[in-house]
N, C-alpha and C. Protein backbone atom coordinates (compact mmCIF):
# COMPACT_ATOMS: atom_id res chain seq x y z
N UNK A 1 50.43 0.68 47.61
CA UNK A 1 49.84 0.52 46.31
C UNK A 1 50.83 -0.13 45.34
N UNK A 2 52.19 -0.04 45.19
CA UNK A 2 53.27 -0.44 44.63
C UNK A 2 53.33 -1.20 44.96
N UNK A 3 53.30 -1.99 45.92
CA UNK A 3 53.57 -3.47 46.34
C UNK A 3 52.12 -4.00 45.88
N UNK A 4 51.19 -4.03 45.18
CA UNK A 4 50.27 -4.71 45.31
C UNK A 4 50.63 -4.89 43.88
N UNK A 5 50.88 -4.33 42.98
CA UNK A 5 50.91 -3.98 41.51
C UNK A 5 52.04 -4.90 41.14
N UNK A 6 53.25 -4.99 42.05
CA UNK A 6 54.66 -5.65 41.72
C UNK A 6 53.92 -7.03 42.72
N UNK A 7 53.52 -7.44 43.44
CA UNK A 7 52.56 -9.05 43.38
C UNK A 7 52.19 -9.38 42.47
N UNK A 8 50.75 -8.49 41.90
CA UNK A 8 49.71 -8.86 40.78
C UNK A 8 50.94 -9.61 39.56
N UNK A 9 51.76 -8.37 38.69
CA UNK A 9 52.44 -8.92 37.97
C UNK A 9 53.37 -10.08 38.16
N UNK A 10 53.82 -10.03 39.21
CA UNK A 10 54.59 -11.76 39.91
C UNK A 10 54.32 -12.48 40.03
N UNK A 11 52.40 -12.61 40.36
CA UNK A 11 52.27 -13.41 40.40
C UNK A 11 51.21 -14.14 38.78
N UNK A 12 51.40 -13.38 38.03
CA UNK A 12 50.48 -13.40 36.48
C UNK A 12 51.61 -13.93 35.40
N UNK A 13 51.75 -15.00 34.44
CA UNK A 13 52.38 -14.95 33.43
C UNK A 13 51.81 -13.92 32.25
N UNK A 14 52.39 -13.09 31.89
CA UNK A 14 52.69 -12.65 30.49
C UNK A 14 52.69 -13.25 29.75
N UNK A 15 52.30 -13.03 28.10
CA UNK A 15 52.84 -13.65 27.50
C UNK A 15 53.78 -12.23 26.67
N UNK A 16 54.81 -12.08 26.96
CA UNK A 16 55.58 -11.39 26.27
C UNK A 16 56.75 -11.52 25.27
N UNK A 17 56.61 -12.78 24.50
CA UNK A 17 57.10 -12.93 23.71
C UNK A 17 56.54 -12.76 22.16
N UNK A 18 57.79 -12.22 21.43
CA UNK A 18 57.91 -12.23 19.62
C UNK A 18 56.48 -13.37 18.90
N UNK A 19 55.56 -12.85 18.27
CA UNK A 19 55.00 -13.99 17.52
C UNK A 19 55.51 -14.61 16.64
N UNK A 20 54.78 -15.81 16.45
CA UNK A 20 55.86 -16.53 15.74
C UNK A 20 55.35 -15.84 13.98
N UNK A 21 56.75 -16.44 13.44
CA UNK A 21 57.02 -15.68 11.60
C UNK A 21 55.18 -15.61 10.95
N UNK A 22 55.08 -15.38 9.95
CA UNK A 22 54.04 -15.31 9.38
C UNK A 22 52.74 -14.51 10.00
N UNK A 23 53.08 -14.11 11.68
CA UNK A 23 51.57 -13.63 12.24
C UNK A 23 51.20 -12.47 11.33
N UNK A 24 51.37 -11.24 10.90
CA UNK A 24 51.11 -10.06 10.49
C UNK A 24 50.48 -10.29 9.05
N UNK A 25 50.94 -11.52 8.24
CA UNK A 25 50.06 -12.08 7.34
C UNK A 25 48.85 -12.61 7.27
N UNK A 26 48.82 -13.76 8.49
CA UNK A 26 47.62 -14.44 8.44
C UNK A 26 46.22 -12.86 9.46
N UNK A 27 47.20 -12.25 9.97
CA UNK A 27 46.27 -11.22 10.41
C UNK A 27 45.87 -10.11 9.46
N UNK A 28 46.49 -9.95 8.54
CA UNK A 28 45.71 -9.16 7.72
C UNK A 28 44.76 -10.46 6.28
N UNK A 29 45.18 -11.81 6.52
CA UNK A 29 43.99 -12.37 5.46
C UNK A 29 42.49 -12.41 6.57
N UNK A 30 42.88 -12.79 7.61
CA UNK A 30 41.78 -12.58 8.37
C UNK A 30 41.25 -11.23 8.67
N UNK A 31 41.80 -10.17 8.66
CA UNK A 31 40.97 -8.89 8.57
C UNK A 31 40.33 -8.47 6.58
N UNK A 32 41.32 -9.33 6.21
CA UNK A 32 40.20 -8.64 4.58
C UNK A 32 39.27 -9.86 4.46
N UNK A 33 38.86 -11.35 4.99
CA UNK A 33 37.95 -11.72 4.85
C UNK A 33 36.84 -11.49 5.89
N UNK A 34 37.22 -11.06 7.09
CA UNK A 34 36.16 -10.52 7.70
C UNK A 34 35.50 -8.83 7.23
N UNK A 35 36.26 -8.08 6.43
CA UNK A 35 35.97 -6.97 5.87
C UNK A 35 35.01 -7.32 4.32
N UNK A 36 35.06 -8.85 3.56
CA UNK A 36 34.36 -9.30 2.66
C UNK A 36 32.77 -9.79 3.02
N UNK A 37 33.33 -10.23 4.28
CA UNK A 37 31.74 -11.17 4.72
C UNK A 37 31.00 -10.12 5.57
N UNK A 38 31.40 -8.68 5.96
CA UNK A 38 30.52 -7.72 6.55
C UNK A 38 29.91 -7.12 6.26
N UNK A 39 28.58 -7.23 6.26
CA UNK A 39 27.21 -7.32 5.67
C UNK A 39 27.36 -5.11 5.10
N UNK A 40 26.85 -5.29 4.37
CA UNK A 40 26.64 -3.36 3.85
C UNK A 40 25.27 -3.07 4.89
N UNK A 41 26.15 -1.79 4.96
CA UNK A 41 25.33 -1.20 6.06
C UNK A 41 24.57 -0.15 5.32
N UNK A 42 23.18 -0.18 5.69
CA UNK A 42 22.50 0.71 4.95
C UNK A 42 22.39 2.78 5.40
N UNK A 43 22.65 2.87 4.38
CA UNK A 43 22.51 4.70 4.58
C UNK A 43 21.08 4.94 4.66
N UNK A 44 21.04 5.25 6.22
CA UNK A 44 20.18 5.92 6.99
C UNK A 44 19.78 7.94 6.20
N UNK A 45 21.11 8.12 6.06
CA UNK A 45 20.44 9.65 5.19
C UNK A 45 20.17 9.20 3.91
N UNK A 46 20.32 8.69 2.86
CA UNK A 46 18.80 8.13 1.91
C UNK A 46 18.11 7.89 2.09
N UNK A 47 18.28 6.45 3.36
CA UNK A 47 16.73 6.39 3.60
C UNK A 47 15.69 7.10 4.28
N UNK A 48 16.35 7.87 5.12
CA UNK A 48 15.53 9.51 5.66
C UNK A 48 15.16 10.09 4.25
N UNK A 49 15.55 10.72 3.53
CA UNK A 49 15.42 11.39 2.57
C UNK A 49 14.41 10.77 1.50
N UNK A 50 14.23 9.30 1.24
CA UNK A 50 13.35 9.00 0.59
C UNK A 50 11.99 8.92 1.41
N UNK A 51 12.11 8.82 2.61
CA UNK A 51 10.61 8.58 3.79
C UNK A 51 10.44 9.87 3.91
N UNK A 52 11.37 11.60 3.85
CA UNK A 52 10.46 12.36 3.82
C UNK A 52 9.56 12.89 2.23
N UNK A 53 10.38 12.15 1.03
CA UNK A 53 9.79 12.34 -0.56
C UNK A 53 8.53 11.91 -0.29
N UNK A 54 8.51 10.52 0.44
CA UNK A 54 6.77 9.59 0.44
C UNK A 54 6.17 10.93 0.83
N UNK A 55 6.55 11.45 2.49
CA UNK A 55 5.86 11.65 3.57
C UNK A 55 5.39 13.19 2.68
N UNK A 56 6.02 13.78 2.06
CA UNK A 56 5.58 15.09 1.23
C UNK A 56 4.56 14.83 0.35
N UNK A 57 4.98 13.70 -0.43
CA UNK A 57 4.05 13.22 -1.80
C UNK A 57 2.67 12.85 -1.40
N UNK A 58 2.83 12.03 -0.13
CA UNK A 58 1.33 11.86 0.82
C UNK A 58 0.28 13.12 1.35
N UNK A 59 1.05 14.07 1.85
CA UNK A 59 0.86 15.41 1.77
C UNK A 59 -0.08 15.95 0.61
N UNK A 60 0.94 16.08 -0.16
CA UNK A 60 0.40 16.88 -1.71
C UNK A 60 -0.73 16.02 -2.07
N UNK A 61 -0.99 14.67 -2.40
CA UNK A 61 -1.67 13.68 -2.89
C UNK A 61 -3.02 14.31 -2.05
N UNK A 62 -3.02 13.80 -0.51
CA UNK A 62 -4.05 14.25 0.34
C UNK A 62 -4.99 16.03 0.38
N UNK A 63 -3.87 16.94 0.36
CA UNK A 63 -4.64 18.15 -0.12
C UNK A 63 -5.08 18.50 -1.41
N UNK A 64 -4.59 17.66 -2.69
CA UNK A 64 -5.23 17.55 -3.91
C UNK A 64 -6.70 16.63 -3.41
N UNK A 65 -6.68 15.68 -3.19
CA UNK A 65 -8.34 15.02 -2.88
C UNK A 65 -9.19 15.82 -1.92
N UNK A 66 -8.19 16.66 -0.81
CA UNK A 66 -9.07 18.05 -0.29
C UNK A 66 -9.73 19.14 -0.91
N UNK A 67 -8.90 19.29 -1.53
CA UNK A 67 -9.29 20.22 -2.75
C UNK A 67 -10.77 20.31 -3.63
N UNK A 68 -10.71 18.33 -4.05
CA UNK A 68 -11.69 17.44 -4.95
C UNK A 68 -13.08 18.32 -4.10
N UNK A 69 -12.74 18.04 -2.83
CA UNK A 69 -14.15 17.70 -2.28
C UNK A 69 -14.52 19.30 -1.57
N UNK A 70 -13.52 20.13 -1.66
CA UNK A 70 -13.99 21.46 -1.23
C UNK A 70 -14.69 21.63 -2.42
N UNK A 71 -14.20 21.39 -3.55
CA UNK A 71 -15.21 21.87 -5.07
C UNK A 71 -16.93 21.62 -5.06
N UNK A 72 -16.82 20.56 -4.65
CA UNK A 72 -17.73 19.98 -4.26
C UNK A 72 -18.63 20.63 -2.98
N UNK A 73 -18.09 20.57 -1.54
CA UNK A 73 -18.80 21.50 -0.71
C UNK A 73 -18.94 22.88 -0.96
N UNK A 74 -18.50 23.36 -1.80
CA UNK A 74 -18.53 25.14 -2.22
C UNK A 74 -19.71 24.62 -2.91
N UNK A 75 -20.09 23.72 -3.89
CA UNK A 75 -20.70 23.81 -4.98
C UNK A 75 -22.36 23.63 -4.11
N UNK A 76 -22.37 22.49 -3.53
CA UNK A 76 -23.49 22.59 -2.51
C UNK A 76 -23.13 21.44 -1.43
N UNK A 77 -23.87 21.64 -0.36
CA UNK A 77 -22.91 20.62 0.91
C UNK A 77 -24.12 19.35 0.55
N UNK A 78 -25.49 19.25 0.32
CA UNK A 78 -25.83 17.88 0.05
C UNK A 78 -25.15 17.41 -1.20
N UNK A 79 -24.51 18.06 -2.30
CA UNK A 79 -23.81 17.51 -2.75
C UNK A 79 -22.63 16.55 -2.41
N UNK A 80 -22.08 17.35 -1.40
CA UNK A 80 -20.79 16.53 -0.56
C UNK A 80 -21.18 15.56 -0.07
N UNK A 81 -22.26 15.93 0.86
CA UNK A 81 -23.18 14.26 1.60
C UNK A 81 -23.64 13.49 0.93
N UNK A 82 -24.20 13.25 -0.70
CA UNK A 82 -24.28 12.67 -1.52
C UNK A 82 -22.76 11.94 -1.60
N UNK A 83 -21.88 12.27 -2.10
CA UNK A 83 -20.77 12.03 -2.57
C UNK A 83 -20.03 10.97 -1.59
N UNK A 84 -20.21 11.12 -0.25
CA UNK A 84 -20.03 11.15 1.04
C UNK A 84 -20.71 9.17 1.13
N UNK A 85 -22.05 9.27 0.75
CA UNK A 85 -22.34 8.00 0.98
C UNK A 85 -22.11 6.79 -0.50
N UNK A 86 -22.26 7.69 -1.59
CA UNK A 86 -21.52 6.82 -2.50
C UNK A 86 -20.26 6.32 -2.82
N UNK A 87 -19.65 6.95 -1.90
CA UNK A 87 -17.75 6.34 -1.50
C UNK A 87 -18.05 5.65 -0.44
N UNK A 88 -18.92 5.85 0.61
CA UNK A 88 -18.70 4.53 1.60
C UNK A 88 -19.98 3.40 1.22
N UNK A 89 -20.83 3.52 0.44
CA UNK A 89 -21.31 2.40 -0.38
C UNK A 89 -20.41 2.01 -1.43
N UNK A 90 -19.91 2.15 -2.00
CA UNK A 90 -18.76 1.81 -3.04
C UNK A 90 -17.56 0.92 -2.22
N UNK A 91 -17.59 1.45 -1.53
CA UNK A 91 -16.19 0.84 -0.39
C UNK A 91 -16.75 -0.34 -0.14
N UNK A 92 -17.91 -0.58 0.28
CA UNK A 92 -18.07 -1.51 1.32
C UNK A 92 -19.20 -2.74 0.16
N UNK A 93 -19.45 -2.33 -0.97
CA UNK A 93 -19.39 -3.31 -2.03
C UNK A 93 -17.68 -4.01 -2.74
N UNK A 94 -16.92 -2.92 -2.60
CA UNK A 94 -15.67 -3.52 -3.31
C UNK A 94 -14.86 -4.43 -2.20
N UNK A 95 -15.53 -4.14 -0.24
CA UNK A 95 -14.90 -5.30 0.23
C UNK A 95 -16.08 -6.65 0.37
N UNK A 96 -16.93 -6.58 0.14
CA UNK A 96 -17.75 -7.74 -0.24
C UNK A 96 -17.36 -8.29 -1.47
N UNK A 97 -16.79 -7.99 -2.49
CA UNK A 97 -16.21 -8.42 -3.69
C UNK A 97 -14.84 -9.24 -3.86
N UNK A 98 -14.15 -8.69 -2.84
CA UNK A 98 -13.01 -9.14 -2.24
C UNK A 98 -13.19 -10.47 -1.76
N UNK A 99 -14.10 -10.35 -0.73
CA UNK A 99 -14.06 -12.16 -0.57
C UNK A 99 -14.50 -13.05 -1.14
N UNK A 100 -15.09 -12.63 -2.39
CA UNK A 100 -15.40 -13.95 -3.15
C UNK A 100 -14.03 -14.38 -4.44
N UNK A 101 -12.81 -13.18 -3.88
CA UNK A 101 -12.01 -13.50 -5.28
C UNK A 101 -11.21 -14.32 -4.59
N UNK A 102 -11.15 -15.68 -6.00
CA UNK A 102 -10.57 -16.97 -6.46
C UNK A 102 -9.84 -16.41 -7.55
N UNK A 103 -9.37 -17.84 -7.81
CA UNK A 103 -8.32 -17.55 -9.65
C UNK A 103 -10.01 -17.69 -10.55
N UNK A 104 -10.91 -18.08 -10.07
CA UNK A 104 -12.05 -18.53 -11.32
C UNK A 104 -12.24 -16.92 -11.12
N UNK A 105 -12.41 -16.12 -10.29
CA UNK A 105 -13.44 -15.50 -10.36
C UNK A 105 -12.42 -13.87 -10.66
N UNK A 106 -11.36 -14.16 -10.73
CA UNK A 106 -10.50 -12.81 -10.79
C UNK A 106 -10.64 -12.23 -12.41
N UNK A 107 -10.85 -12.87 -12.90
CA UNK A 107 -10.78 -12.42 -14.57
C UNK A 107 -12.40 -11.27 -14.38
N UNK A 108 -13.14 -11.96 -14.27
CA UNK A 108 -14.35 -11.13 -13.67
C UNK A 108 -14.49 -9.71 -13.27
N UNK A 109 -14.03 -10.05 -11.96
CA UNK A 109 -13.63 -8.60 -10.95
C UNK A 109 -12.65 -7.92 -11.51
N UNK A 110 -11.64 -8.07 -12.22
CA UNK A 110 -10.51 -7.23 -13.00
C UNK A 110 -11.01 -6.41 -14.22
N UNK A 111 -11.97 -6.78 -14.54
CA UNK A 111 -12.86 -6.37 -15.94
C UNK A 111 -13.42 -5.08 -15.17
N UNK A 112 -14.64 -5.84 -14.34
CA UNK A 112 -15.37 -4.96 -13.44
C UNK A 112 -14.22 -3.71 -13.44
N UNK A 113 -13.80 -3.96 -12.19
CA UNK A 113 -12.53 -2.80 -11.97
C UNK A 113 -12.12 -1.85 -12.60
N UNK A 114 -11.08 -2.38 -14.01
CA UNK A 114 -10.96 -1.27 -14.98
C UNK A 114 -12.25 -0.47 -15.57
N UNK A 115 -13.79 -1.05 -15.66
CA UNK A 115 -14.85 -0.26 -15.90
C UNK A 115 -15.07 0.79 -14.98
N UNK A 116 -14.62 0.41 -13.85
CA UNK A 116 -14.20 1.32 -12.58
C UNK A 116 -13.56 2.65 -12.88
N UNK A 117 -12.14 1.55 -13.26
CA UNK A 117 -11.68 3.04 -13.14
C UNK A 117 -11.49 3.71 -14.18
N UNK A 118 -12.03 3.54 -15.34
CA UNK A 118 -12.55 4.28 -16.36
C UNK A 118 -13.63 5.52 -15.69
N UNK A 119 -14.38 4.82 -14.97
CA UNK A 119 -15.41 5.97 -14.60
C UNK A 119 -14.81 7.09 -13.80
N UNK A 120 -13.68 6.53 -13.25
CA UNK A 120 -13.01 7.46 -12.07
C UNK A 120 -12.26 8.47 -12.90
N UNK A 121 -12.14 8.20 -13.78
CA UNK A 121 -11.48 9.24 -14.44
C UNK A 121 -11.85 10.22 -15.37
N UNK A 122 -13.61 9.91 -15.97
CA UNK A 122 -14.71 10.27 -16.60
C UNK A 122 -14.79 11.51 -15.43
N UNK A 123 -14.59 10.97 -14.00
CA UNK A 123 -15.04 11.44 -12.74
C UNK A 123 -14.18 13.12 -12.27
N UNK A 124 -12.94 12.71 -12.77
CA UNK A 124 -11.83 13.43 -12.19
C UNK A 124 -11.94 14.60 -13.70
N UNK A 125 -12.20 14.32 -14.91
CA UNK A 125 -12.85 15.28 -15.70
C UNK A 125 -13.86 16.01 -15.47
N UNK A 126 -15.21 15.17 -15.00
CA UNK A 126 -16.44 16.29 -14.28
C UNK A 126 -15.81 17.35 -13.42
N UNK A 127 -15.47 16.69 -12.40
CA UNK A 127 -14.33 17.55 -11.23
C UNK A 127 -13.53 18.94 -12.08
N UNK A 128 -13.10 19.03 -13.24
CA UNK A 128 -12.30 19.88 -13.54
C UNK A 128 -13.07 20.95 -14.20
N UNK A 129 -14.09 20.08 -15.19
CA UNK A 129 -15.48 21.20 -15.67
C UNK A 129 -15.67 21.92 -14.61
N UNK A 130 -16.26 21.35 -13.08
CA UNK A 130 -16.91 21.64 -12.16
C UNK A 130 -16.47 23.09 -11.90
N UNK A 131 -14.99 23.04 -11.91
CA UNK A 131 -14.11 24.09 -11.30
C UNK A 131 -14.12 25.23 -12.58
N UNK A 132 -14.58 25.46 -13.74
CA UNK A 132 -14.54 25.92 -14.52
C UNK A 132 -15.75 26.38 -15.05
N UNK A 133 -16.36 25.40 -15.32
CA UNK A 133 -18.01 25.65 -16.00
C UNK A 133 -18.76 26.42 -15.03
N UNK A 134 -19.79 26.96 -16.20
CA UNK A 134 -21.16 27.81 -14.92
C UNK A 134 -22.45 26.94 -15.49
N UNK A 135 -22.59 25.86 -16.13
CA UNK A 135 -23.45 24.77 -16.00
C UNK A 135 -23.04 23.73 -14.58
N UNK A 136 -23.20 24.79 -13.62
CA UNK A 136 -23.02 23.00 -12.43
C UNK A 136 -23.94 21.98 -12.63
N UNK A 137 -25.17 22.15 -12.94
CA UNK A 137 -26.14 21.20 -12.42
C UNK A 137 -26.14 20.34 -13.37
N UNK A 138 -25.88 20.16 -14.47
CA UNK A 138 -25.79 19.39 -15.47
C UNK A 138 -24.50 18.42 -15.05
N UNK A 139 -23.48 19.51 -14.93
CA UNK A 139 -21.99 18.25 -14.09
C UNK A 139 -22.64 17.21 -13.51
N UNK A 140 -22.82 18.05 -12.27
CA UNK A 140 -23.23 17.57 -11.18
C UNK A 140 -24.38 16.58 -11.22
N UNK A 141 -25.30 16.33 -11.87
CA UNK A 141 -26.32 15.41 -12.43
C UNK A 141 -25.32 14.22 -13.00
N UNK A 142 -24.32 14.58 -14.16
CA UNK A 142 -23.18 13.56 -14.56
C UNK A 142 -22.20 12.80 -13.41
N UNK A 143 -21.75 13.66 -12.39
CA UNK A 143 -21.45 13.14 -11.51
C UNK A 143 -22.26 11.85 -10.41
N UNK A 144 -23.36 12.71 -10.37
CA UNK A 144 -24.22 11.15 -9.56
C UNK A 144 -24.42 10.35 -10.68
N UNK A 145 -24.83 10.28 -11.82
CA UNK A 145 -24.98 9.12 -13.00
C UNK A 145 -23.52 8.01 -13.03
N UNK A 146 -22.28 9.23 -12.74
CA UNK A 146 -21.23 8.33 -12.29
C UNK A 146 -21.28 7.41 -11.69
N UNK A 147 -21.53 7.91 -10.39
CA UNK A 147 -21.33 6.93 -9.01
C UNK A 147 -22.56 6.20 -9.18
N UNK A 148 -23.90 6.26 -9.80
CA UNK A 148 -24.41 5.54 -9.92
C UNK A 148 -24.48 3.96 -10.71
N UNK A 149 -23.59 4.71 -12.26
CA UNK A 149 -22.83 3.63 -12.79
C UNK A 149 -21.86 2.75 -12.22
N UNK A 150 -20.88 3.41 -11.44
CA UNK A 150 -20.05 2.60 -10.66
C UNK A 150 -20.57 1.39 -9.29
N UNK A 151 -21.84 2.00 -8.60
CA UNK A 151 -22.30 1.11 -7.91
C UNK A 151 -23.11 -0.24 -8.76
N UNK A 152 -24.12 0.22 -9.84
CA UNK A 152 -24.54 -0.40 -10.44
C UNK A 152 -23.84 -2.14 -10.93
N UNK A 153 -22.28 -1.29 -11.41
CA UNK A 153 -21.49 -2.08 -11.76
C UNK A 153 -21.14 -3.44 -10.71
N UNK A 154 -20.78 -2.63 -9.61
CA UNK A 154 -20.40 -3.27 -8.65
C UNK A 154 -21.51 -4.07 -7.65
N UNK A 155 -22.75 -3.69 -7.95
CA UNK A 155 -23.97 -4.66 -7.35
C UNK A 155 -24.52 -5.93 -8.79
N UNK A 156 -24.42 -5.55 -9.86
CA UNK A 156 -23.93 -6.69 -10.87
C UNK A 156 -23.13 -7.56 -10.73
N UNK A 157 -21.36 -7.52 -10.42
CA UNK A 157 -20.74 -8.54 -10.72
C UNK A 157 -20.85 -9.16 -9.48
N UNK A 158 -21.75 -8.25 -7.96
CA UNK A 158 -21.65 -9.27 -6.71
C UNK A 158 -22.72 -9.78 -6.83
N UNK A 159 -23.59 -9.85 -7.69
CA UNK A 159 -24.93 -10.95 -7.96
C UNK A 159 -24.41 -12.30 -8.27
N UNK A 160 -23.70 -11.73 -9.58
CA UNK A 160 -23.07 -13.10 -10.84
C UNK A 160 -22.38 -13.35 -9.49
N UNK A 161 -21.51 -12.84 -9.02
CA UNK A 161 -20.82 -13.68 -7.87
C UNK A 161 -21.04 -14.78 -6.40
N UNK A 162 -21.91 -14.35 -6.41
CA UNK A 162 -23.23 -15.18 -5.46
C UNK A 162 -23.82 -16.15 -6.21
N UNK A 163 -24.50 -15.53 -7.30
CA UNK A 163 -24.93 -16.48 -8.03
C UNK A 163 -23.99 -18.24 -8.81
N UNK A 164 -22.90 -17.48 -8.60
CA UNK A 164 -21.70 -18.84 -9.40
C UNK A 164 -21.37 -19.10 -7.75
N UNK A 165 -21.12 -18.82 -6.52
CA UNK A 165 -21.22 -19.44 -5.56
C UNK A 165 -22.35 -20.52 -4.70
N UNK A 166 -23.68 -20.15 -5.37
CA UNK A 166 -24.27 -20.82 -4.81
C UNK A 166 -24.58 -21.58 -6.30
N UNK A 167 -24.33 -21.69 -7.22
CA UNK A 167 -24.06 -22.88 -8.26
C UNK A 167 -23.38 -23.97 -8.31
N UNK A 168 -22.30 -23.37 -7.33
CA UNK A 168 -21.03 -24.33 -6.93
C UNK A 168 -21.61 -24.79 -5.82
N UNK A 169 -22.42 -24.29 -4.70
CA UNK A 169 -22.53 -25.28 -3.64
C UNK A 169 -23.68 -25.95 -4.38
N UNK A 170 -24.41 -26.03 -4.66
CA UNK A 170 -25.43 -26.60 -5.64
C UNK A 170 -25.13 -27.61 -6.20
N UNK A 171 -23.98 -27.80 -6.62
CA UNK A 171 -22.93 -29.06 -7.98
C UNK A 171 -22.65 -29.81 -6.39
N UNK A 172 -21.81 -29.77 -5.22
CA UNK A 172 -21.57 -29.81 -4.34
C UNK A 172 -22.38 -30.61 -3.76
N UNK A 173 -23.74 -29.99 -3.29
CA UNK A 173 -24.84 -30.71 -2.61
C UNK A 173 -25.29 -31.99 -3.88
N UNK A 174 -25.10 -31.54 -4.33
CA UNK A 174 -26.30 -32.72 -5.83
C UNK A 174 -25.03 -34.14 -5.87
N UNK A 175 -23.48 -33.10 -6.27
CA UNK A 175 -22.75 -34.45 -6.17
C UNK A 175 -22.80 -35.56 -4.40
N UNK A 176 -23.00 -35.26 -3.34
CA UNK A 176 -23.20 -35.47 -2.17
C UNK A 176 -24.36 -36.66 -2.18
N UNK A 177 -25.69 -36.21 -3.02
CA UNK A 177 -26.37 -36.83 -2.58
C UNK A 177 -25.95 -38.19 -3.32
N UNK A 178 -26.13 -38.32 -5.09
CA UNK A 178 -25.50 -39.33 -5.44
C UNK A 178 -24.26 -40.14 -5.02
């Protein structure tokens, strides 16, 4: 084994000589500009710590709207099933609304909207009577007049919106034929 080790090195140059003057300088400018240009590394325990703040706040947020709608199923369950199809009619007017928004047509739908969410919050007041008052049925009558206003709203501005779409293909076809 010793003889193989005293070859290897006999037969390998070293370089075992002194560097030349100045090395220990230019090696430390090259270690503080590679210590300038190395990118910041991000802290993983903040950013844990802020993804479990969301992941709690998502939590709390979600059993508060559980809450909304137990008030609601305590109060009566076709109430809930009422409630039930005027959020997924509401939904599925506000993504039909969606595809007709342009820059012409956003001033429009932004109006709409805040009338929205004015009501939603008219809404989130009924909700608190609800939990308090012993007039339900009167709420609860205010509550569908809600969502009725809110759909209303929202089957209005997708008329005008159809309607100024097929005005425009209209200008379109007429300029075509001339």
């Amino acid at each position: 084994m010793e003889d193989k080790l005293h070859t290897y090195f006999s037969e390998n140059d070293f370089d075992i000589l002194e560097p030349h003057s100045g090395h220990i300088d230019r090696f430390q400018r090259k270690l503080a500009l590679q210590q300038q240009n190395k990118p910041k590394k991000i802290s993983w325990k903040w950013l844990s710590i802020a993804a479990s703040i969301v992941l709690l706040l998502g939590f709390y947020l979600g059993s508060m709207q559980k809450d909304d709608a137990s008030v609601l199923t305590k109060v009566s369950p076709k109430m809930a099933e009422a409630e039930n199809f005027f959020v997924s009619t509401i939904n599925q007017e506000l993504k039909e609304i969606e595809k007709f928004r342009t820059l012409e047509t956003e001033v429009l739908i932004e109006d709409t909207l805040d009338q929205i969410e004015e009501l939603e919050e008219q809404y989130k007041i009924f909700i608190e009577e609800l939990k308090s008052n012993e007039n339900k049925k009167q709420i609860i009558k205010g509550i569908i007049n809600n969502y009725q206003q809110r759909l209303t709203l929202l089957e209005e501005l997708l008329s005008q919106l159809e309607g100024s779409e097929n005005n425009n293909n209209f200008e379109i076809k007429y300029d075509e034929i001339i």
